[in-house]
N, C-alpha and C. Protein backbone atom coordinates (compact mmCIF):
# COMPACT_ATOMS: atom_id res chain seq x y z
N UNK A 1 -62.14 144.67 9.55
CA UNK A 1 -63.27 145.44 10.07
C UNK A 1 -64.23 144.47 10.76
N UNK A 2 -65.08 144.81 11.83
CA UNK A 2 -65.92 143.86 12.58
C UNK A 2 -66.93 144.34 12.38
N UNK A 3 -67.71 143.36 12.35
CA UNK A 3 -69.32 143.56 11.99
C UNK A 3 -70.45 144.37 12.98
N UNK A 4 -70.96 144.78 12.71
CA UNK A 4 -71.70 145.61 13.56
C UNK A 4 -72.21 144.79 15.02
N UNK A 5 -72.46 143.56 14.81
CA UNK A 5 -72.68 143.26 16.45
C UNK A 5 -71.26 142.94 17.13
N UNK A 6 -70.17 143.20 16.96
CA UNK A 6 -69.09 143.65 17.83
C UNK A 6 -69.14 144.33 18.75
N UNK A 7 -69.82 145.91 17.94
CA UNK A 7 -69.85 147.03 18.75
C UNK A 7 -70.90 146.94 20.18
N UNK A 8 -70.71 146.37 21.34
CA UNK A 8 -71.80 146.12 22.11
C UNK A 8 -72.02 147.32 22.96
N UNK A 9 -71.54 147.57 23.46
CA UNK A 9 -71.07 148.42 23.93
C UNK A 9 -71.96 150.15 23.81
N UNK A 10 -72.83 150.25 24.98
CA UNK A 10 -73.09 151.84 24.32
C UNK A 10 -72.58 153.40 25.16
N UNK A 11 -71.69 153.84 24.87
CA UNK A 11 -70.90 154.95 25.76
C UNK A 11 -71.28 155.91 25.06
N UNK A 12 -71.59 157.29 26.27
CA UNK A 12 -72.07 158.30 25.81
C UNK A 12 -70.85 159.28 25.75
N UNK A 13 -70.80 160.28 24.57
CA UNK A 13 -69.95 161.15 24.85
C UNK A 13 -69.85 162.65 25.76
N UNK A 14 -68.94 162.99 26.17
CA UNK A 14 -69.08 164.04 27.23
C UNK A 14 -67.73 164.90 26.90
N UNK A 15 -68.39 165.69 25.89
CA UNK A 15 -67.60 167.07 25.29
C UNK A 15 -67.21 167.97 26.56
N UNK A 16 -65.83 168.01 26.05
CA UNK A 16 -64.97 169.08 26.77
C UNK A 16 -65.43 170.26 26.18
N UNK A 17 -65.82 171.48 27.16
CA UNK A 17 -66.16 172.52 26.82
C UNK A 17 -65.32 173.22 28.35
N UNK A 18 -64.95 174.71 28.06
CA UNK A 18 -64.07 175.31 29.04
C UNK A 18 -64.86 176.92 28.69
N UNK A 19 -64.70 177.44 30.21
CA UNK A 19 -65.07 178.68 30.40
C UNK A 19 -63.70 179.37 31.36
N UNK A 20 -64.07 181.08 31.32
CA UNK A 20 -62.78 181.64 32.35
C UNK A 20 -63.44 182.07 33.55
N UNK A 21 -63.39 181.87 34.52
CA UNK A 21 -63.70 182.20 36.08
C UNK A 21 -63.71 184.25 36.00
N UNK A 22 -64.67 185.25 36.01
CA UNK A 22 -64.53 186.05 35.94
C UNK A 22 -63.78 186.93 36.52
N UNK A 23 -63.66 186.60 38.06
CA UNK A 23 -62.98 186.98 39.18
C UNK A 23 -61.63 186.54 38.85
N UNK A 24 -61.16 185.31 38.97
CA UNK A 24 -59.98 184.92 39.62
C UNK A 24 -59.15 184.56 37.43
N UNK A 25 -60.17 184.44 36.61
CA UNK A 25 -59.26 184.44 34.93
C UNK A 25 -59.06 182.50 34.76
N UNK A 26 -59.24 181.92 36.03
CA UNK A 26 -59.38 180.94 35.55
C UNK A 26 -59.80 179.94 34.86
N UNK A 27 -59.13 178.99 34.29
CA UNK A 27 -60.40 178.37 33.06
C UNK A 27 -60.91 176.73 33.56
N UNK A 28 -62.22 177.10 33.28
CA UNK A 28 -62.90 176.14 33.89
C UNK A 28 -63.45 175.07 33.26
N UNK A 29 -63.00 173.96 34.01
CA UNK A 29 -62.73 172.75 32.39
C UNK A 29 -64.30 171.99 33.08
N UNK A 30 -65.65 171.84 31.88
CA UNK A 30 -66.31 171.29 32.13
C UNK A 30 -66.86 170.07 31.09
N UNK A 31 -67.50 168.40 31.25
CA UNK A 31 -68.05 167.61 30.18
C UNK A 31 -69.46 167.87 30.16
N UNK A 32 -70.30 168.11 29.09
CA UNK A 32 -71.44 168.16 29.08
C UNK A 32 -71.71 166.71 27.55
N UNK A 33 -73.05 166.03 27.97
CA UNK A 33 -73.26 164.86 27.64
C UNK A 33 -73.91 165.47 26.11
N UNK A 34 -73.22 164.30 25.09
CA UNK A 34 -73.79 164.89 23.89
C UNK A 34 -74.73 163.73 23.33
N UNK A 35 -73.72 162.92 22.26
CA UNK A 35 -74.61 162.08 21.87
C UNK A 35 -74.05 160.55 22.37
N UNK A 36 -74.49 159.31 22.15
CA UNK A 36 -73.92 158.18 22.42
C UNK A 36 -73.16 157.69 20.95
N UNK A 37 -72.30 156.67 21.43
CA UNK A 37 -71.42 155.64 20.17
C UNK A 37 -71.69 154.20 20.57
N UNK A 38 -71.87 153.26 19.66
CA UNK A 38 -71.85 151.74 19.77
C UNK A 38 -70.14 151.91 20.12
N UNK A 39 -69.70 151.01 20.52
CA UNK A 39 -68.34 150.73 21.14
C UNK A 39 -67.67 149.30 21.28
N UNK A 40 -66.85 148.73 21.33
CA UNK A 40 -66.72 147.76 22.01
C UNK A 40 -65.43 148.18 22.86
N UNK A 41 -65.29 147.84 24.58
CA UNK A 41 -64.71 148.03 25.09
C UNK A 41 -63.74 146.85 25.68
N UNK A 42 -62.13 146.88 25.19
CA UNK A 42 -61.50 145.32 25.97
C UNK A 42 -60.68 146.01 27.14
N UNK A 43 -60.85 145.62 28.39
CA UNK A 43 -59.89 145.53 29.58
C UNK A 43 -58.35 145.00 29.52
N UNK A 44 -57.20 145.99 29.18
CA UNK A 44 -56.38 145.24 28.97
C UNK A 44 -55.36 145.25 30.72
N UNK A 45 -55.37 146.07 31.36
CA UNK A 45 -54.85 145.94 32.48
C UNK A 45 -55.20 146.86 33.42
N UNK A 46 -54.64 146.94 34.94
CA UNK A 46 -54.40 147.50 35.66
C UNK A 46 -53.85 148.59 36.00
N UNK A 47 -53.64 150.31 36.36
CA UNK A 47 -52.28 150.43 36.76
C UNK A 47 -52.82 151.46 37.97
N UNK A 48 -51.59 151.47 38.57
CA UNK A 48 -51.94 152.84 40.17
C UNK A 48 -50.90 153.90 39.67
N UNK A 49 -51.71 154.84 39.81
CA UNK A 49 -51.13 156.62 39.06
C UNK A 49 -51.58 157.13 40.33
N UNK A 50 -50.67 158.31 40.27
CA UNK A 50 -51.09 159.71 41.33
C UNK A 50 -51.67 160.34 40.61
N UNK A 51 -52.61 161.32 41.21
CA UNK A 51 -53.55 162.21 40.73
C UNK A 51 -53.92 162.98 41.56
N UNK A 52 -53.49 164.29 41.39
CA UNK A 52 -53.26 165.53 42.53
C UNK A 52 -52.28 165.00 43.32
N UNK A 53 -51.33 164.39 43.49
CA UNK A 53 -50.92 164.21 44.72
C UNK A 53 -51.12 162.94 45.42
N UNK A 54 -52.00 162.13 45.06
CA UNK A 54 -52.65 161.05 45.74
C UNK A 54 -52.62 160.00 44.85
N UNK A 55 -52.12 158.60 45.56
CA UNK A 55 -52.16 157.36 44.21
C UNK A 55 -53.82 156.87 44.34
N UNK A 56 -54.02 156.40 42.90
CA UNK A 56 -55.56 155.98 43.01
C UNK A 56 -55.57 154.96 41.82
N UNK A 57 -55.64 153.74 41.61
CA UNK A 57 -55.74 152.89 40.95
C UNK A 57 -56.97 153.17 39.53
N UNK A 58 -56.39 152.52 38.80
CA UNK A 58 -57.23 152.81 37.56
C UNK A 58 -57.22 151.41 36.66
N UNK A 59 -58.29 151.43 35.44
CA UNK A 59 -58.11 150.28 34.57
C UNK A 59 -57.78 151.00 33.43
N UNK A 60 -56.73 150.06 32.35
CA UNK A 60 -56.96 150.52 30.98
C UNK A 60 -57.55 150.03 30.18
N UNK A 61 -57.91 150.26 29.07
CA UNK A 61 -58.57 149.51 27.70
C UNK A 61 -58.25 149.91 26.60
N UNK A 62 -58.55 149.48 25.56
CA UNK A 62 -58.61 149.73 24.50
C UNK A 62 -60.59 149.27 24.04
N UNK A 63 -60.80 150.86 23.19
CA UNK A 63 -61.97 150.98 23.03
C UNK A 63 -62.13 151.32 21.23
N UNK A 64 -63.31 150.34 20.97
CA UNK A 64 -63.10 150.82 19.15
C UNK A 64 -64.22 151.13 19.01
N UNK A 65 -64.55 152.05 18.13
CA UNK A 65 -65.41 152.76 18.26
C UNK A 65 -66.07 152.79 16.98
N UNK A 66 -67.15 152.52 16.52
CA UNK A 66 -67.58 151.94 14.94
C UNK A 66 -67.64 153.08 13.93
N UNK A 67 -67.25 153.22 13.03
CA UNK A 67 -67.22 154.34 11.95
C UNK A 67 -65.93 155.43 12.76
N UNK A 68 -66.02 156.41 11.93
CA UNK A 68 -65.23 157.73 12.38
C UNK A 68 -66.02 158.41 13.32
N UNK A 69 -66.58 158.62 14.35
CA UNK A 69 -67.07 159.62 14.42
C UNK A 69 -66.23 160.99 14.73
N UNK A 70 -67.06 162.26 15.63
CA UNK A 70 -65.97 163.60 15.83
C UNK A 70 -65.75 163.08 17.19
N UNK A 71 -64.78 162.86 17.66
CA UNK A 71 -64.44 163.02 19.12
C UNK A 71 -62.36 163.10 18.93
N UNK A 72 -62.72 164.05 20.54
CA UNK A 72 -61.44 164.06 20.54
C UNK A 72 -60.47 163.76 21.65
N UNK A 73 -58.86 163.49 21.92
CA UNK A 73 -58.94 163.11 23.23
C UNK A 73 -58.90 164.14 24.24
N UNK A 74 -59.51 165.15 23.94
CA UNK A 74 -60.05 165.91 25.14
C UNK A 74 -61.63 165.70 25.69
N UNK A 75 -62.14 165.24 25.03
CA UNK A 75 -63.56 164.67 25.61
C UNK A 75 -63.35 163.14 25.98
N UNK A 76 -64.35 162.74 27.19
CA UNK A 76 -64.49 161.58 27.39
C UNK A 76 -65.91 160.75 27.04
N UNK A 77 -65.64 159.62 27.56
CA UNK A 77 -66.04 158.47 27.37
C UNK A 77 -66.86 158.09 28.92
N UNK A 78 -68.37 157.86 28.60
CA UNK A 78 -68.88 157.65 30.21
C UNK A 78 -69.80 156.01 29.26
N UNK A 79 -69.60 154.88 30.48
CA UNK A 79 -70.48 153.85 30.87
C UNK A 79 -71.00 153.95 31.41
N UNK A 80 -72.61 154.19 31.42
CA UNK A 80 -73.73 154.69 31.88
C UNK A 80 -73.95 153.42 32.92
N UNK A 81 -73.59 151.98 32.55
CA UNK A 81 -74.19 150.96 32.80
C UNK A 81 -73.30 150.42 33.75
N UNK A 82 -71.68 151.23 34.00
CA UNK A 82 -71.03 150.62 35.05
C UNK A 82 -70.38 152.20 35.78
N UNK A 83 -71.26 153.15 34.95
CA UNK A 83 -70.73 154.10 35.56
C UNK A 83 -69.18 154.67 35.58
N UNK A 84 -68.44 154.12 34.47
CA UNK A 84 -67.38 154.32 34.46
C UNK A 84 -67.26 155.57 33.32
N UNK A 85 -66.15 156.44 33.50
CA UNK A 85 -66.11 157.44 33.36
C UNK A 85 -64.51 157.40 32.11
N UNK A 86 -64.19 156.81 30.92
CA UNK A 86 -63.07 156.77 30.37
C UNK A 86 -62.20 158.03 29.91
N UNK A 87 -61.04 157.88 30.43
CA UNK A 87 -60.63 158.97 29.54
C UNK A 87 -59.04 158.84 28.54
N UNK A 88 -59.52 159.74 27.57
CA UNK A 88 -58.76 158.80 26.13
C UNK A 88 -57.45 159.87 26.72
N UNK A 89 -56.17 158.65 26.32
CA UNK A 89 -54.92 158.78 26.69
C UNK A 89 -54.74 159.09 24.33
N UNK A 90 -55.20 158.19 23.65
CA UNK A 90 -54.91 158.42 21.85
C UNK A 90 -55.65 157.77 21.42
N UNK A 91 -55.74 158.25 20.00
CA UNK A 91 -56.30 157.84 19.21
C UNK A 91 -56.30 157.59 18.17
N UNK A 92 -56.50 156.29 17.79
CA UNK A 92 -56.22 155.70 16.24
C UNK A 92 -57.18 155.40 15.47
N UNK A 93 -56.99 155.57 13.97
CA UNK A 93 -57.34 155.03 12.82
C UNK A 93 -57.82 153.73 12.69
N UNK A 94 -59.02 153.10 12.65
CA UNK A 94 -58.62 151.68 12.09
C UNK A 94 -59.26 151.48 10.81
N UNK A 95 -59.80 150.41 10.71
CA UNK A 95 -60.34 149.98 9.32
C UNK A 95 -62.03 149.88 9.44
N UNK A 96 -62.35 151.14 9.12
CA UNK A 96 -63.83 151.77 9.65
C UNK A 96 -64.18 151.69 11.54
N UNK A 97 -63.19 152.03 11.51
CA UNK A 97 -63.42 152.24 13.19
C UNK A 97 -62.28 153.34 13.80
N UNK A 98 -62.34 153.65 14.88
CA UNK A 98 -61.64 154.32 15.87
C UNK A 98 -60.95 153.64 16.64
N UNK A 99 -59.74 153.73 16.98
CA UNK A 99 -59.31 152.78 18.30
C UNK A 99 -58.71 153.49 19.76
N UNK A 100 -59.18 153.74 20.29
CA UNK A 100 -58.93 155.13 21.47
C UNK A 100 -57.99 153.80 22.74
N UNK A 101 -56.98 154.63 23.04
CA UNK A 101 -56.55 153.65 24.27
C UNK A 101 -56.96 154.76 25.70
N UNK A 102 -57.81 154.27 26.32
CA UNK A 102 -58.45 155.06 27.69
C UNK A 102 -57.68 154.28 28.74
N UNK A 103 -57.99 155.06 30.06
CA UNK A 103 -58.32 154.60 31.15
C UNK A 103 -59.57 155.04 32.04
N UNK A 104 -59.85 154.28 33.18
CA UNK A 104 -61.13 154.71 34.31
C UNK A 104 -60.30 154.62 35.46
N UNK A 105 -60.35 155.43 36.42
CA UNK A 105 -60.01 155.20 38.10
C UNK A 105 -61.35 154.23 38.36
N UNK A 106 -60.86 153.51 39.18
CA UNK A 106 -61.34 152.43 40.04
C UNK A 106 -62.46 152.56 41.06
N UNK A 107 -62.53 154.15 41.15
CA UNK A 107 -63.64 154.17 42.44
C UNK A 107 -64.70 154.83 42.23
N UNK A 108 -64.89 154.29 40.70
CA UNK A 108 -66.79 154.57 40.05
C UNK A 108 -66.92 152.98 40.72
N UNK A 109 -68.44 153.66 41.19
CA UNK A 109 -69.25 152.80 41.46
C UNK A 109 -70.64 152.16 40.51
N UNK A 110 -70.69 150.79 40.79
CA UNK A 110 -71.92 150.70 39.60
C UNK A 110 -73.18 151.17 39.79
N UNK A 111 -73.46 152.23 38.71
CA UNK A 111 -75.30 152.31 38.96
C UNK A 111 -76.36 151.73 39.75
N UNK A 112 -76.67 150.21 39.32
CA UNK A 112 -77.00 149.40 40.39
C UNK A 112 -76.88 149.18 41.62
N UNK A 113 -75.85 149.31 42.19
CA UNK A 113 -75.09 149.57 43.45
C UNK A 113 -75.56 150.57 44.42
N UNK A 114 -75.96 151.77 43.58
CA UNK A 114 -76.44 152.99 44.22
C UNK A 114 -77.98 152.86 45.05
């Protein structure tokens, strides 16, 4: 288990919540921002995926997340501070922690930047 200044890291969560389109029955997948988690986030590689149709480069990580909290991998993971937007591929157990393996597409831009 790692000590609490591990967790540097502060990512907010952004609950999957879904509605049905009245007209057309469709369901409408939306994140609304809940609370934040200490985190620590490691960059473990690269990869280029299609998405819709289109290749678009992405990073992966592995992200641990301190205590249990509720999240699931239908909600994501936002870096407020690089603007990156994670989203959990699983999720593991550890030894008072969470270990989520995410990815981000590549073409968040940093806050600062803006």
């Amino acid at each position: 288990m790692a000590y609490a200044g591990k967790y540097s890291d502060r990512l907010r969560v952004l609950q999957r919540t879904t509605t049905r389109d009245d007209l057309t029955g469709e369901i409408i997948e939306s994140f609304e921002g809940e609370n934040y988690l200490w985190c620590r986030v490691e960059i473990n590689t690269s990869r280029r995926q299609n998405e819709i149709g289109s290749p678009r480069t992405a990073q992966e990580a592995t992200i641990y997340v301190r205590n249990y909290p509720s999240i699931t991998s239908l909600d994501r993971l936002k870096d407020e501070s690089w603007n990156n937007i994670w989203v959990i591929d699983s999720i593991k157990r550890g030894d008072n922690e969470l270990i989520l393996d995410c990815y981000a597409f590549d073409d968040n831009i940093p806050i600062e930047d803006q």
